[in-house]
Protein backbone atom coordinates (compact mmCIF):
# COMPACT_ATOMS: atom_id res chain seq x y z
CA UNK A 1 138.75 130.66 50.32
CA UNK A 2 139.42 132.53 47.31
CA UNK A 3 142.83 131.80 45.79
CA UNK A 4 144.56 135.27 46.23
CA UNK A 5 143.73 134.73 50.00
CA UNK A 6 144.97 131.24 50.14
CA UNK A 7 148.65 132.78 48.41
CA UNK A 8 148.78 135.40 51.24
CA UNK A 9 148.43 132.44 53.94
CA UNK A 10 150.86 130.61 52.23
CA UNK A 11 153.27 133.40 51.73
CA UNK A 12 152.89 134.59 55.02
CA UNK A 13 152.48 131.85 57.25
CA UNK A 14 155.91 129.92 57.38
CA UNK A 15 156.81 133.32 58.86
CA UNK A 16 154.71 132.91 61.63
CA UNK A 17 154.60 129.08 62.26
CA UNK A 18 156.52 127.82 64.82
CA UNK A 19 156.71 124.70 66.74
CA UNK A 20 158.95 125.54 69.41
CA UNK A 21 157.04 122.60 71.65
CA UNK A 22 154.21 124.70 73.19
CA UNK A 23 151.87 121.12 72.85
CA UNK A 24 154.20 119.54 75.24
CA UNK A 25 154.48 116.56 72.19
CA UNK A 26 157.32 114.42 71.35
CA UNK A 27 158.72 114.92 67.96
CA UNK A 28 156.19 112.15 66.16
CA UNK A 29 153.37 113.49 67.07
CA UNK A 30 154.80 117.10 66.21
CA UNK A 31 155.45 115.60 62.71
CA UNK A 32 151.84 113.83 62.71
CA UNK A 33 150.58 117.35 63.30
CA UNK A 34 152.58 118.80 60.32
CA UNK A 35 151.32 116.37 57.76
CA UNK A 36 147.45 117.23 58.37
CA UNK A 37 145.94 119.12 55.84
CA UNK A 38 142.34 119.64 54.86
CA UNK A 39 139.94 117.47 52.25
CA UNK A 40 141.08 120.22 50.17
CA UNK A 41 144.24 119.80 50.47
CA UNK A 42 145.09 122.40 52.31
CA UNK A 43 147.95 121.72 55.36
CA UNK A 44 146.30 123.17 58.81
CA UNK A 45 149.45 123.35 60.64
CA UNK A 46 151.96 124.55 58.40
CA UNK A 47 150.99 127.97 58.68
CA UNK A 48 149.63 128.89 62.00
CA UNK A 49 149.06 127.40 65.36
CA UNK A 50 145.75 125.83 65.77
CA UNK A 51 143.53 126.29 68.75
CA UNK A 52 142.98 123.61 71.26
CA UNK A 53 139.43 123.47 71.69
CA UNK A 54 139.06 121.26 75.20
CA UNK A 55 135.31 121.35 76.10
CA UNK A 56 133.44 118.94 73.75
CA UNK A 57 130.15 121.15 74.38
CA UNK A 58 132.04 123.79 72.25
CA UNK A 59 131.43 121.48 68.91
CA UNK A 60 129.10 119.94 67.28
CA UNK A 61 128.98 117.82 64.44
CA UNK A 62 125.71 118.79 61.39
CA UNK A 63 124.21 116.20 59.52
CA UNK A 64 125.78 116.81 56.39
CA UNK A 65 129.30 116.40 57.80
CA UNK A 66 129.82 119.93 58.53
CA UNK A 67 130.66 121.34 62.16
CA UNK A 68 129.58 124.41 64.27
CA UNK A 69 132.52 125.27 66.79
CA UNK A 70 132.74 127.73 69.47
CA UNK A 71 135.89 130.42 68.42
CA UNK A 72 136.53 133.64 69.13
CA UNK A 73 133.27 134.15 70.90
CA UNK A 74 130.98 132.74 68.44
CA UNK A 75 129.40 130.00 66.86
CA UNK A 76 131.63 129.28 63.85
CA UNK A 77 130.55 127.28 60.73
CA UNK A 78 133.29 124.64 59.36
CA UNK A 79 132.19 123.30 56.26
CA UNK A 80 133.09 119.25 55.78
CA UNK A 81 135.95 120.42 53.09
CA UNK A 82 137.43 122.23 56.18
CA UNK A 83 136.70 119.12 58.47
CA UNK A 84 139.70 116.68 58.89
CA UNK A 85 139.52 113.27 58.33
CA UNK A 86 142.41 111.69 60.32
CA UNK A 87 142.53 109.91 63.01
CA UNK A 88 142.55 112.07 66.08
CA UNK A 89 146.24 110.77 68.21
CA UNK A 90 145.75 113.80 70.73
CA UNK A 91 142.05 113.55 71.95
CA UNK A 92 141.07 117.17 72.20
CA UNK A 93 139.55 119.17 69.34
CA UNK A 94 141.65 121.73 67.39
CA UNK A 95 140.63 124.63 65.19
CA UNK A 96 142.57 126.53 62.73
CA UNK A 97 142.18 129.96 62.05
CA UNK A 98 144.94 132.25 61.19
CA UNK A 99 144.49 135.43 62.48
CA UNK A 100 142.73 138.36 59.40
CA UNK A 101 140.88 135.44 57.84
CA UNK A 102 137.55 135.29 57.54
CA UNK A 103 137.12 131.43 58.66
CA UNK A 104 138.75 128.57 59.96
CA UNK A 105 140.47 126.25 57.39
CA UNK A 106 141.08 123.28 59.54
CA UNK A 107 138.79 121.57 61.96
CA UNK A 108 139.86 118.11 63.60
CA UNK A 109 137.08 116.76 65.91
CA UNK A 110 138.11 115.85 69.25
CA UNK A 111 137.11 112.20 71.04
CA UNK A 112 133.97 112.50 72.57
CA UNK A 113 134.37 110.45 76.33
């Protein structure tokens, strides 16, 4: 992400983020949601809402740590510095990808039953 692109997401996402409950999660796991962020550092739910990916056959996890997820009708590359690292407390996969950029910036890996 180049870094004029990463100051228009965080100028213009706080606009647009906005936890008004639509997870149906009490207010811990709202706030465990709002401290993820990215290998890179970047936080995934501070500026948009993520997508709840439910179907594990719609990811896949590569051999060098990187994912492939099904978005937006596509197969989507996540690259491991996208990819986080935290334990999962929901179960289901999530994807974030604010809407005009060219690829996700967030990816946490659902539990596989």
């Amino acid at each position: 992400m180049t870094k004029a692109l990463l100051a228009l997401l965080l100028l213009a996402g706080p606009a647009s983020a906005v936890d008004n409950g639509q997870w149906g999660h009490d207010p811990a796991t709202s706030e465990w949601f709002k401290s993820l962020h990215n290998p890179n550092g970047l936080p995934c739910c501070d500026y948009t809402d993520g997508t709840r990916i439910e179907d594990p056959a719609s990811w896949r996890e590569n051999e060098d740590g990187s994912y492939e997820v099904f978005a937006r009708d596509q197969w989507v590359h996540v690259p491991k510095e996208k990819v986080v690292t935290a334990i999962n407390r929901v179960g289901y996969a999530i994807l974030w990808w604010a809407p005009g950029v060219a690829g996700p910036y967030c990816f946490l890996p659902g539990t596989r039953v």
